[in-house]
C-alpha atoms as a PDB file:
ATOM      1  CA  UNK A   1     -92.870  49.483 -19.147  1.00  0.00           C
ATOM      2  CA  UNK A   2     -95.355  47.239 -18.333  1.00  0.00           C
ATOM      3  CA  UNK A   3     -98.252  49.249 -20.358  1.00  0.00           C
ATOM      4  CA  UNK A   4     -95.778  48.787 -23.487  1.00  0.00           C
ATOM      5  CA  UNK A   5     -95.836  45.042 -22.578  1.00  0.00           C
ATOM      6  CA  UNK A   6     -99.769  44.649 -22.009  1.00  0.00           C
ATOM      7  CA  UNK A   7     -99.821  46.479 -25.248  1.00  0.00           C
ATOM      8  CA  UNK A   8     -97.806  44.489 -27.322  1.00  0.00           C
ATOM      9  CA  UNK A   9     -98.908  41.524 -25.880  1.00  0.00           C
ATOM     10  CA  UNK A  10    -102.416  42.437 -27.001  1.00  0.00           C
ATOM     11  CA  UNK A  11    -100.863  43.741 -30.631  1.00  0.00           C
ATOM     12  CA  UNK A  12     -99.606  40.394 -31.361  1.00  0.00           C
ATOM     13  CA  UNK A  13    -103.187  38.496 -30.761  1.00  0.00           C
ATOM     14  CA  UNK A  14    -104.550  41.239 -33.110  1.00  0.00           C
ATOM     15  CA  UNK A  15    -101.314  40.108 -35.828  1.00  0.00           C
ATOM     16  CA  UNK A  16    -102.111  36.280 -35.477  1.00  0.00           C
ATOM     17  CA  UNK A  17    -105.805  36.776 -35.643  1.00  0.00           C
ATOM     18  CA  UNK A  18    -105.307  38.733 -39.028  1.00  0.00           C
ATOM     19  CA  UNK A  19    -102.970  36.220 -40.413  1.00  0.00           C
ATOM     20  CA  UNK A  20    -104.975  33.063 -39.691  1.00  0.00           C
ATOM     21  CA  UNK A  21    -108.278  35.057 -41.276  1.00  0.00           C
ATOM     22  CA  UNK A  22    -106.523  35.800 -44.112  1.00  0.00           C
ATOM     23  CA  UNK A  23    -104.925  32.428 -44.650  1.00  0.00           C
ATOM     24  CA  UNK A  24    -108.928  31.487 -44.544  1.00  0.00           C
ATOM     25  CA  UNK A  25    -109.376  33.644 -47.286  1.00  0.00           C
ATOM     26  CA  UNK A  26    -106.362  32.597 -49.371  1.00  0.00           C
ATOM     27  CA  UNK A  27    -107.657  28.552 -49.089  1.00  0.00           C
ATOM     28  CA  UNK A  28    -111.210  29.818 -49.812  1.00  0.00           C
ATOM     29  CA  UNK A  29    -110.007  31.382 -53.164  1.00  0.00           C
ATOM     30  CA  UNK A  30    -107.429  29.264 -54.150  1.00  0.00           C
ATOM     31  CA  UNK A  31    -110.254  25.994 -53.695  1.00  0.00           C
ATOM     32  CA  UNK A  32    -112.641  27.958 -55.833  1.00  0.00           C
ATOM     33  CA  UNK A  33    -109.997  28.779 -58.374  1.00  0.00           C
ATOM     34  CA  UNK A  34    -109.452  25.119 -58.245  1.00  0.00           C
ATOM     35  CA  UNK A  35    -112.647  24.760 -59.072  1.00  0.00           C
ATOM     36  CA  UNK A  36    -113.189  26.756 -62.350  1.00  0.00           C
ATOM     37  CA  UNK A  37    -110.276  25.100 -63.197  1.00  0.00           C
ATOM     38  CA  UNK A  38    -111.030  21.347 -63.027  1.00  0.00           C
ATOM     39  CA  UNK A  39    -113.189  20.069 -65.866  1.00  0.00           C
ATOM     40  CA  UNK A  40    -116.011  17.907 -65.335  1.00  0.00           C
ATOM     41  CA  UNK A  41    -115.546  14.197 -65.749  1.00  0.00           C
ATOM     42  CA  UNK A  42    -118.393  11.491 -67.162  1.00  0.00           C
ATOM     43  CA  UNK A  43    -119.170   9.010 -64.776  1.00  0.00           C
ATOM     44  CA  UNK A  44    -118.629   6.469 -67.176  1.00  0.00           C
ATOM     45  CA  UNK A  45    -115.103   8.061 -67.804  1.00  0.00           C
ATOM     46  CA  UNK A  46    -113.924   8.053 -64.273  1.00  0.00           C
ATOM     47  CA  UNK A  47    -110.483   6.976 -63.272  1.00  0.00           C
ATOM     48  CA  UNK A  48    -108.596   7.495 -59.741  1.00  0.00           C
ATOM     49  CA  UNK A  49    -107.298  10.627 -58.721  1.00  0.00           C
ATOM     50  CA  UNK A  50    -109.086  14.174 -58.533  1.00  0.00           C
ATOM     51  CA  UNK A  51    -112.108  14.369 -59.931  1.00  0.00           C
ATOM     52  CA  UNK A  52    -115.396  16.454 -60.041  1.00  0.00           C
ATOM     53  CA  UNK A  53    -118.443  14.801 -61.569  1.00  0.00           C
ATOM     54  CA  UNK A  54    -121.898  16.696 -61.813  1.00  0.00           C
ATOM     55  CA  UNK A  55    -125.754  14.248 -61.929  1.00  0.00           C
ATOM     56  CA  UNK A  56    -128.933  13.777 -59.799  1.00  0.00           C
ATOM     57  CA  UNK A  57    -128.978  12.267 -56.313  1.00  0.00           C
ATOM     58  CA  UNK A  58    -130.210   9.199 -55.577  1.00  0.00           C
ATOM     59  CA  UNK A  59    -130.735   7.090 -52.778  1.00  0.00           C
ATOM     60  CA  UNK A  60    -129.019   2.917 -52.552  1.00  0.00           C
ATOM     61  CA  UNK A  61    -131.811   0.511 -53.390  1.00  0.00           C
ATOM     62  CA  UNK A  62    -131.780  -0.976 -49.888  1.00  0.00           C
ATOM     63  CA  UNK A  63    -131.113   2.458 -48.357  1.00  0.00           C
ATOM     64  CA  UNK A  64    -133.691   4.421 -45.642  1.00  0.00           C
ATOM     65  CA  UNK A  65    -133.799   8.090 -45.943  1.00  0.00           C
ATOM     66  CA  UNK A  66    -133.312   9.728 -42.529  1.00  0.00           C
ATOM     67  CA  UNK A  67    -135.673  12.743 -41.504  1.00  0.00           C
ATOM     68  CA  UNK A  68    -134.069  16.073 -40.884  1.00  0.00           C
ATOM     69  CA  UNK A  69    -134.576  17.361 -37.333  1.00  0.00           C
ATOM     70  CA  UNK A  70    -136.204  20.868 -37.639  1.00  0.00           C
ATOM     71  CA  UNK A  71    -138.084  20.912 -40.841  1.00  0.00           C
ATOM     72  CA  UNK A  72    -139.105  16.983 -41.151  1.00  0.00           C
ATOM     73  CA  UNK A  73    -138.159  15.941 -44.189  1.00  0.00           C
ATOM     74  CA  UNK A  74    -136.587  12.785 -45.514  1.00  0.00           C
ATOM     75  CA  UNK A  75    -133.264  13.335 -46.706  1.00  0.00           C
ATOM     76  CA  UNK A  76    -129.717  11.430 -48.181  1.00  0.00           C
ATOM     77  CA  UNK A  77    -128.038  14.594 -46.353  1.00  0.00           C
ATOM     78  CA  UNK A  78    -128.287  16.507 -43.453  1.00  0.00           C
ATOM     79  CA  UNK A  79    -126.205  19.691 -42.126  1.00  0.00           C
ATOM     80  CA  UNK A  80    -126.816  20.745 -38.954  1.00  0.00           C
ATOM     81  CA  UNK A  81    -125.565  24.091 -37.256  1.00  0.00           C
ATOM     82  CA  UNK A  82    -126.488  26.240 -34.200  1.00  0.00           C
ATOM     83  CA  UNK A  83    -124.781  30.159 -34.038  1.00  0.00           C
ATOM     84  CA  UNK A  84    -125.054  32.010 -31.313  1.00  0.00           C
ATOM     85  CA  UNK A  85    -124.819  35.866 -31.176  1.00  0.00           C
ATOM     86  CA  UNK A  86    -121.691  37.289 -29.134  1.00  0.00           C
ATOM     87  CA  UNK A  87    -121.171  40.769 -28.383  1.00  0.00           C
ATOM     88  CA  UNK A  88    -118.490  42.851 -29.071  1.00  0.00           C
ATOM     89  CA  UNK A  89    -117.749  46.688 -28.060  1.00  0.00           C
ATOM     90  CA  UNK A  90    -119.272  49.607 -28.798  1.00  0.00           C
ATOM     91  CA  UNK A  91    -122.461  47.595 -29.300  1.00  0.00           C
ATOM     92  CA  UNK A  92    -121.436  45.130 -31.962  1.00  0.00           C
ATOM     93  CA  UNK A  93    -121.130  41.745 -32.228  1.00  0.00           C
ATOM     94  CA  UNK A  94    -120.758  38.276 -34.271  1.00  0.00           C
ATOM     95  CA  UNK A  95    -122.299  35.194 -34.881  1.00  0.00           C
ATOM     96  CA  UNK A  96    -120.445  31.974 -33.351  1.00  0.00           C
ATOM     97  CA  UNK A  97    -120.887  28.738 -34.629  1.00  0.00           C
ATOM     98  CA  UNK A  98    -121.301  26.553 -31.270  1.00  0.00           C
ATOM     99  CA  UNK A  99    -122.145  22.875 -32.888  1.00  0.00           C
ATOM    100  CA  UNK A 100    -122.374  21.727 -36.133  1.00  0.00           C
ATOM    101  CA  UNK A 101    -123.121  18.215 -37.541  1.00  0.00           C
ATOM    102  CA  UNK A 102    -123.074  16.304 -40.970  1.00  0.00           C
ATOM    103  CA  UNK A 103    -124.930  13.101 -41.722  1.00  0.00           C
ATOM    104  CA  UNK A 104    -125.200  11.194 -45.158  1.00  0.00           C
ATOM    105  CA  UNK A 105    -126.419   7.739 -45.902  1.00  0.00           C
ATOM    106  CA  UNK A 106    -125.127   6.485 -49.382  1.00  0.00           C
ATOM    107  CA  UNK A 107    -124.991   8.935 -52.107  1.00  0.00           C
ATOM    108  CA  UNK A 108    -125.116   7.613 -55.895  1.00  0.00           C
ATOM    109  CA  UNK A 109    -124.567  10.320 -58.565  1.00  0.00           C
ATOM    110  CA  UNK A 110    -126.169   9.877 -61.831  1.00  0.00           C
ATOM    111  CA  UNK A 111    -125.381  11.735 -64.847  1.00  0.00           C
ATOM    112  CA  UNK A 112    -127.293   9.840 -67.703  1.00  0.00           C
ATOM    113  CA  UNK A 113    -123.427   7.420 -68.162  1.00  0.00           C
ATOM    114  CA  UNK A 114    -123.816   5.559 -65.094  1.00  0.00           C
ATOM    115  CA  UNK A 115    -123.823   5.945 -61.390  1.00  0.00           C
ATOM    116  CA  UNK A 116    -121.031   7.056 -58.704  1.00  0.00           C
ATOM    117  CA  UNK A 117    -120.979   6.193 -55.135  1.00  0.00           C
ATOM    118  CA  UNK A 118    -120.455   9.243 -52.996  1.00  0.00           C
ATOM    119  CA  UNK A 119    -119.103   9.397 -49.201  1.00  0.00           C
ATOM    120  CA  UNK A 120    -119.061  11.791 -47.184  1.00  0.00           C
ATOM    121  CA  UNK A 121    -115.717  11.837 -45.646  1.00  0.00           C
ATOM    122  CA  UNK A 122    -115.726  11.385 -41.939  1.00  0.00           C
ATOM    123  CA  UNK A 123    -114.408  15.737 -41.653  1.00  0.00           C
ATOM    124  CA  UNK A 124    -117.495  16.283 -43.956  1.00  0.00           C
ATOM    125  CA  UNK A 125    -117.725  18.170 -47.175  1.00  0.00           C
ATOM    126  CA  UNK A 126    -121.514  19.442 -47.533  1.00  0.00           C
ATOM    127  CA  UNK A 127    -121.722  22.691 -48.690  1.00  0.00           C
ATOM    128  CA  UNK A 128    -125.859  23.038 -49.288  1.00  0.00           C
ATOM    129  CA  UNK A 129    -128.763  25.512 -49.418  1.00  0.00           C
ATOM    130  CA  UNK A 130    -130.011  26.462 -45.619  1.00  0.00           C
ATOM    131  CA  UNK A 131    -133.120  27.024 -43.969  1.00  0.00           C
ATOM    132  CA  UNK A 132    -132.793  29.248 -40.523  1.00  0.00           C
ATOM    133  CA  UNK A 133    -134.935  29.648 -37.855  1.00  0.00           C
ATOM    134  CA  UNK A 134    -133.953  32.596 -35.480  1.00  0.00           C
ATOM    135  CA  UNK A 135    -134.453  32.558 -31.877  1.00  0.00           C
ATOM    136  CA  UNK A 136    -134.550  35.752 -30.179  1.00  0.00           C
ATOM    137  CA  UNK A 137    -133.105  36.016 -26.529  1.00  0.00           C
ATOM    138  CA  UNK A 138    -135.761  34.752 -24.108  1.00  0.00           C
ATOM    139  CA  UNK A 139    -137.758  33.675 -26.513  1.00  0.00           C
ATOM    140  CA  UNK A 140    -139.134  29.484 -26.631  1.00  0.00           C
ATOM    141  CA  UNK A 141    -137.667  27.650 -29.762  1.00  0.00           C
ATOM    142  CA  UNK A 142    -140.091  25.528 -32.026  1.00  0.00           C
ATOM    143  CA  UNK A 143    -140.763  22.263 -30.557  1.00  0.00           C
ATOM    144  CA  UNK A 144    -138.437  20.622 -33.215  1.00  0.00           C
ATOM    145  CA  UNK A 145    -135.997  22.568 -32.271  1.00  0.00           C
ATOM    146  CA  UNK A 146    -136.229  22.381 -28.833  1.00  0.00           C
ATOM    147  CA  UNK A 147    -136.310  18.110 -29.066  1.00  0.00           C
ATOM    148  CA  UNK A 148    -133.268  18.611 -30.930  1.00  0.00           C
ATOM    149  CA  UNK A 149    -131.643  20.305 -28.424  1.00  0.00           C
ATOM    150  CA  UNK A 150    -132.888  18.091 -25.402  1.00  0.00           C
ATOM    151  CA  UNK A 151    -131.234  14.942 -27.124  1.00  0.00           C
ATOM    152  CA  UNK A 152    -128.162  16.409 -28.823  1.00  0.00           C
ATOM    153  CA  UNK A 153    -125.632  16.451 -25.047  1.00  0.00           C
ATOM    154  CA  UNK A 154    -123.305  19.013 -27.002  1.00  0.00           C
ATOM    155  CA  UNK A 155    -125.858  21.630 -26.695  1.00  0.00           C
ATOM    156  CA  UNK A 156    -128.560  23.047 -23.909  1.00  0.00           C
ATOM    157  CA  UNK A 157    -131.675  25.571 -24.767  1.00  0.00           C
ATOM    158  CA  UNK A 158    -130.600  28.849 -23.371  1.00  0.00           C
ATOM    159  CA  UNK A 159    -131.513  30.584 -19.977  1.00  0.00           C
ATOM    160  CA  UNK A 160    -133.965  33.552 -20.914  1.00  0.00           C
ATOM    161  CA  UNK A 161    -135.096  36.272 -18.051  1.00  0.00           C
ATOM    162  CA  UNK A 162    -137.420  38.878 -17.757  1.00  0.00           C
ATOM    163  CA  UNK A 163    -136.596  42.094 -16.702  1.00  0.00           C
ATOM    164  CA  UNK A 164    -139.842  44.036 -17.041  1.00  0.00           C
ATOM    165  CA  UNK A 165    -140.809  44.454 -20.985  1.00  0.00           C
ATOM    166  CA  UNK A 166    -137.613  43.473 -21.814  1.00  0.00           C
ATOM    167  CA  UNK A 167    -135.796  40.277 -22.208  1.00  0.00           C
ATOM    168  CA  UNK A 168    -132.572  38.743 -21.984  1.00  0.00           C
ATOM    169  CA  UNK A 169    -130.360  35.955 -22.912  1.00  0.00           C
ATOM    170  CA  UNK A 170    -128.822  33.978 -25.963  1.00  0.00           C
ATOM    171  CA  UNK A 171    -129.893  34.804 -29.244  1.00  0.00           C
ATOM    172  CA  UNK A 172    -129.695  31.638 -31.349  1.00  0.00           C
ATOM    173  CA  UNK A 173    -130.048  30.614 -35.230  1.00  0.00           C
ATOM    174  CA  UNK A 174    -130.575  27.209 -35.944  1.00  0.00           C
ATOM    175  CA  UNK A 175    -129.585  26.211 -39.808  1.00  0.00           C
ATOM    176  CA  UNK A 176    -130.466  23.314 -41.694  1.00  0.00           C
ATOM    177  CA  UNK A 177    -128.875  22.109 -45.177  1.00  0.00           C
ATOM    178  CA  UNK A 178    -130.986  19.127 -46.769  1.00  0.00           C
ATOM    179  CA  UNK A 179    -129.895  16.678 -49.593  1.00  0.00           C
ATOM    180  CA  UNK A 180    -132.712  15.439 -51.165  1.00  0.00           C
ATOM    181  CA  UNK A 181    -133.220  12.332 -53.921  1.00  0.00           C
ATOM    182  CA  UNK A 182    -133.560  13.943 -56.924  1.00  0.00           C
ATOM    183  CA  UNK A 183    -131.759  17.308 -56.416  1.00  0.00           C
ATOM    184  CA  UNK A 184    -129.212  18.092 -58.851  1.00  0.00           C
ATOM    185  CA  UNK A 185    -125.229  18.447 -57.363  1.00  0.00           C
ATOM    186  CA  UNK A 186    -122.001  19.184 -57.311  1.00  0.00           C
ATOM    187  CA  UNK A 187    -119.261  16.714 -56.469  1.00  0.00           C
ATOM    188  CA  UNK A 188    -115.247  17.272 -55.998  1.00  0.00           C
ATOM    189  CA  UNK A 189    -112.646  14.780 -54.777  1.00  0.00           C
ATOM    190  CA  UNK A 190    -110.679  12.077 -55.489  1.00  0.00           C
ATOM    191  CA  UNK A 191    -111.994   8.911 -56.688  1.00  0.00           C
ATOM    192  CA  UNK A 192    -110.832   5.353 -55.821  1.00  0.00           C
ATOM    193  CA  UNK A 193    -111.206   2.247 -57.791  1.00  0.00           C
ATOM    194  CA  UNK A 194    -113.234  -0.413 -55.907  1.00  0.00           C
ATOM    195  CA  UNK A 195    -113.672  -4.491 -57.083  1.00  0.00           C
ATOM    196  CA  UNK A 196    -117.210  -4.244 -58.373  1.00  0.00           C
ATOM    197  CA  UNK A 197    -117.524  -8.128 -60.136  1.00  0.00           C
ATOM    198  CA  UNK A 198    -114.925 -10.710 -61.216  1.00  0.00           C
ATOM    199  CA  UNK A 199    -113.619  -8.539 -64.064  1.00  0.00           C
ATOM    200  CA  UNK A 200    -115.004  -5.416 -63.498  1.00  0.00           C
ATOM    201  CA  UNK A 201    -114.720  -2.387 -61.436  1.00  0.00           C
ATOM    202  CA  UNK A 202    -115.961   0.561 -60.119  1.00  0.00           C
ATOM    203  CA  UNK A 203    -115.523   3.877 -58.168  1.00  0.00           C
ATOM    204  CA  UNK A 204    -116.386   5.988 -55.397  1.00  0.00           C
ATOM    205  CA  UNK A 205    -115.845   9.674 -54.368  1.00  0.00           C
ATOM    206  CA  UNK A 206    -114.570   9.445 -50.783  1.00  0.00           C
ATOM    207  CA  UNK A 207    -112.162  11.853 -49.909  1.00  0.00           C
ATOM    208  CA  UNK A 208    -110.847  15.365 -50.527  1.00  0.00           C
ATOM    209  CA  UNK A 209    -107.989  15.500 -53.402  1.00  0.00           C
ATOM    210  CA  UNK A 210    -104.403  16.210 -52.529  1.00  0.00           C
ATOM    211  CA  UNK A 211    -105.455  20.108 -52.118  1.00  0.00           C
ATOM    212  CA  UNK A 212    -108.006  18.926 -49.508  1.00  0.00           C
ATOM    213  CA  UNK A 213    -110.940  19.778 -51.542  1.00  0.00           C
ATOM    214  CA  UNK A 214    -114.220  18.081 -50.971  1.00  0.00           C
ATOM    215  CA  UNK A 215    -117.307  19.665 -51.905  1.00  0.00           C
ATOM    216  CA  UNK A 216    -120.697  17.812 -52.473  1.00  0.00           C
ATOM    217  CA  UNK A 217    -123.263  20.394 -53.017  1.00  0.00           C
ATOM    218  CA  UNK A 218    -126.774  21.200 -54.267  1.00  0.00           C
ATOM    219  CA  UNK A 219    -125.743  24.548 -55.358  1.00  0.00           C
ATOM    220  CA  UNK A 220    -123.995  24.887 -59.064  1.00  0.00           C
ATOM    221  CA  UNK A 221    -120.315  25.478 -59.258  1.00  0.00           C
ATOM    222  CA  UNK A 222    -120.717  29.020 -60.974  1.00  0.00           C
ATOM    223  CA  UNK A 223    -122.739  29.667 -57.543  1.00  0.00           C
ATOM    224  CA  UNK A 224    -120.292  27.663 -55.683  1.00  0.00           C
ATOM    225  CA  UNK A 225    -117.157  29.493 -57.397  1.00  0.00           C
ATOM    226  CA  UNK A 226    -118.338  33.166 -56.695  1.00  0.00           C
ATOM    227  CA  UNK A 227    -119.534  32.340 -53.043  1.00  0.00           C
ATOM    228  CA  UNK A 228    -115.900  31.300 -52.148  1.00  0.00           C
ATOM    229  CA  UNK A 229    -113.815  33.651 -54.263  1.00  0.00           C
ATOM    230  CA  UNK A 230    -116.828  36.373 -52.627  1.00  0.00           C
ATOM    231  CA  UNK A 231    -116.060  34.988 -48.795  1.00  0.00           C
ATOM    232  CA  UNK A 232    -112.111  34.422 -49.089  1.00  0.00           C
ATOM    233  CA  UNK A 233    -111.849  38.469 -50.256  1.00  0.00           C
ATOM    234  CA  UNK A 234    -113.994  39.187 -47.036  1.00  0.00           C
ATOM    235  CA  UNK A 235    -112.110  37.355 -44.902  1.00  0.00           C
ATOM    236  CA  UNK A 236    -108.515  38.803 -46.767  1.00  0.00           C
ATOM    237  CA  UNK A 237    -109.460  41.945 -46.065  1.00  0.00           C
ATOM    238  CA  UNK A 238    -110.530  41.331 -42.627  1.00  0.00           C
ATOM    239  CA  UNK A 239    -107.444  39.478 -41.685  1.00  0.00           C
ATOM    240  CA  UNK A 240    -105.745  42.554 -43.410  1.00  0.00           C
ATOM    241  CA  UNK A 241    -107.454  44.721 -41.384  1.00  0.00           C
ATOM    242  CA  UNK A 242    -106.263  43.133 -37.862  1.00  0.00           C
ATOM    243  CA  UNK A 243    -103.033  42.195 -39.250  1.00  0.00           C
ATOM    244  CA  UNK A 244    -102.232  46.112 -39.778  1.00  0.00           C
ATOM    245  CA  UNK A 245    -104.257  47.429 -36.440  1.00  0.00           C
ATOM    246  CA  UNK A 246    -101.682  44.553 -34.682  1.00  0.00           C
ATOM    247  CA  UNK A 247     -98.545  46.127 -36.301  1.00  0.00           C
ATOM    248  CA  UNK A 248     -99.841  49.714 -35.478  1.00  0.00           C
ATOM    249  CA  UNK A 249    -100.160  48.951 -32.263  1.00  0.00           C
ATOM    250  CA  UNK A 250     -97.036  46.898 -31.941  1.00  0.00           C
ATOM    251  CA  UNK A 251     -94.716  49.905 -33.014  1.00  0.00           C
ATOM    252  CA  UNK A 252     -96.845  52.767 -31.424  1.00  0.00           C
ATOM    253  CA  UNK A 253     -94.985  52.363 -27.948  1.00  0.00           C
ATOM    254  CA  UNK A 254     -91.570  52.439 -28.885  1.00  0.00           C
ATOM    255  CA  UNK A 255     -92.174  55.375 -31.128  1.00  0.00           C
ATOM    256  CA  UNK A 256     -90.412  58.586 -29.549  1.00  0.00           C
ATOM    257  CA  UNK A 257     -92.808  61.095 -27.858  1.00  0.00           C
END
């Protein structure tokens, strides 16, 4: 009796695993269908509410840039994220996301009718083009990299040993989005009206719509739309996947010998 317990214990992690992944896939689809859908706005035809606007990046006049930590380059936008490999059974394994940051100074959007202040909202929103640099297990990161890590109290460099030609340890990739002035993006979210002069005013982008969609991105939204409708079938059947191997093994001890 207890095996049948330890089993369906262990059944129902494998069920609520499979239904959160596929919810993941569901809001990954459903936010991309969202996406085809909306139509793009003019900056000079803005108005509150949901909105998605497409320009160039630029920089506020009084504005610094900020350099990016691993590949030293001045940026409006920075995303930040460190994986590390776990291992599963039977030789397998995953990559884990163990930190991730997003920075932004002030965004303005042109698209030849005006400008369009952009914030990032404080849960983020970047969804841009990486760089990675892979770190094998006891192996030194780049000095970048390695600064980074020595300064960022979330994270430590990994232990490596030795164990004759072989090595052992963490294996690490370290990704870096960059926002650039001048790139061209994407932008979706809900605009607010802001008092720009005495009888005029003006808007900003910052924060998701009602749907929770926020998306500021240097890819295009055909790119953008086919990533997410690509990922949220991965992660449906996935999800799918555990959700049955959960029920299987739910049933399979009460099933008469």
């Amino acid at each position: 009796m207890d095996q049948q317990f330890v089993i369906s214990l262990g059944s129902i992690v494998f069920v609520i695993a499979g239904l959160v992944t596929m919810n993941k896939g569901r809001r990954e689809r459903a936010e991309s269908t969202r996406m085809e859908e909306t139509e793009t706005t003019r900056i000079r035809d803005v108005s509150p509410g949901p909105v998605e606007v497409k320009g160039t990046v630029h920089g506020a006049q009084d504005a610094s840039l900020r350099t990016t930590p691993f590949s030293d380059t001045d940026a409006l936008a920075v995303h930040v994220e460190v994986q590390e490999w776990h291992t599963g059974g039977e030789g397998g394994g995953n990559w884990k996301t163990i930190f991730e940051e997003e920075t932004a100074e002030p965004i303005y959007v042109d698209d030849g009718t005006g400008d369009l202040l952009v914030e990032l909202p404080a849960d983020g929103g970047l969804n841009l083009e990486q760089d990675e640099w892979k770190v094998e297990a006891g192996d030194d990161p780049p000095e970048s990299i390695r600064t980074y890590v020595e300064n960022e109290p979330e994270l430590d460099l990994p232990e490596g040993h030795d164990i004759g030609p072989l090595s052992t340890g963490e294996r690490r990739r370290y990704r870096e989005g960059v926002l650039e002035p001048g790139e061209d993006v994407y932008v979706l979210g809900t605009a607010r009206e802001t008092q720009a002069g005495w009888d005029t005013r003006d808007y900003v982008i910052g924060g998701p719509t009602a749907d929770g969609d926020f998306v500021l991105s240097d890819k295009s939204e055909a790119q953008l739309v086919k990533e997410g409708k690509r990922g949220g079938l991965v992660f449906l059947a996935f999800g799918g996947l555990l959700t049955v191997v959960g029920l299987g093994l739910l049933v399979f001890p009460f099933l008469p010998v």
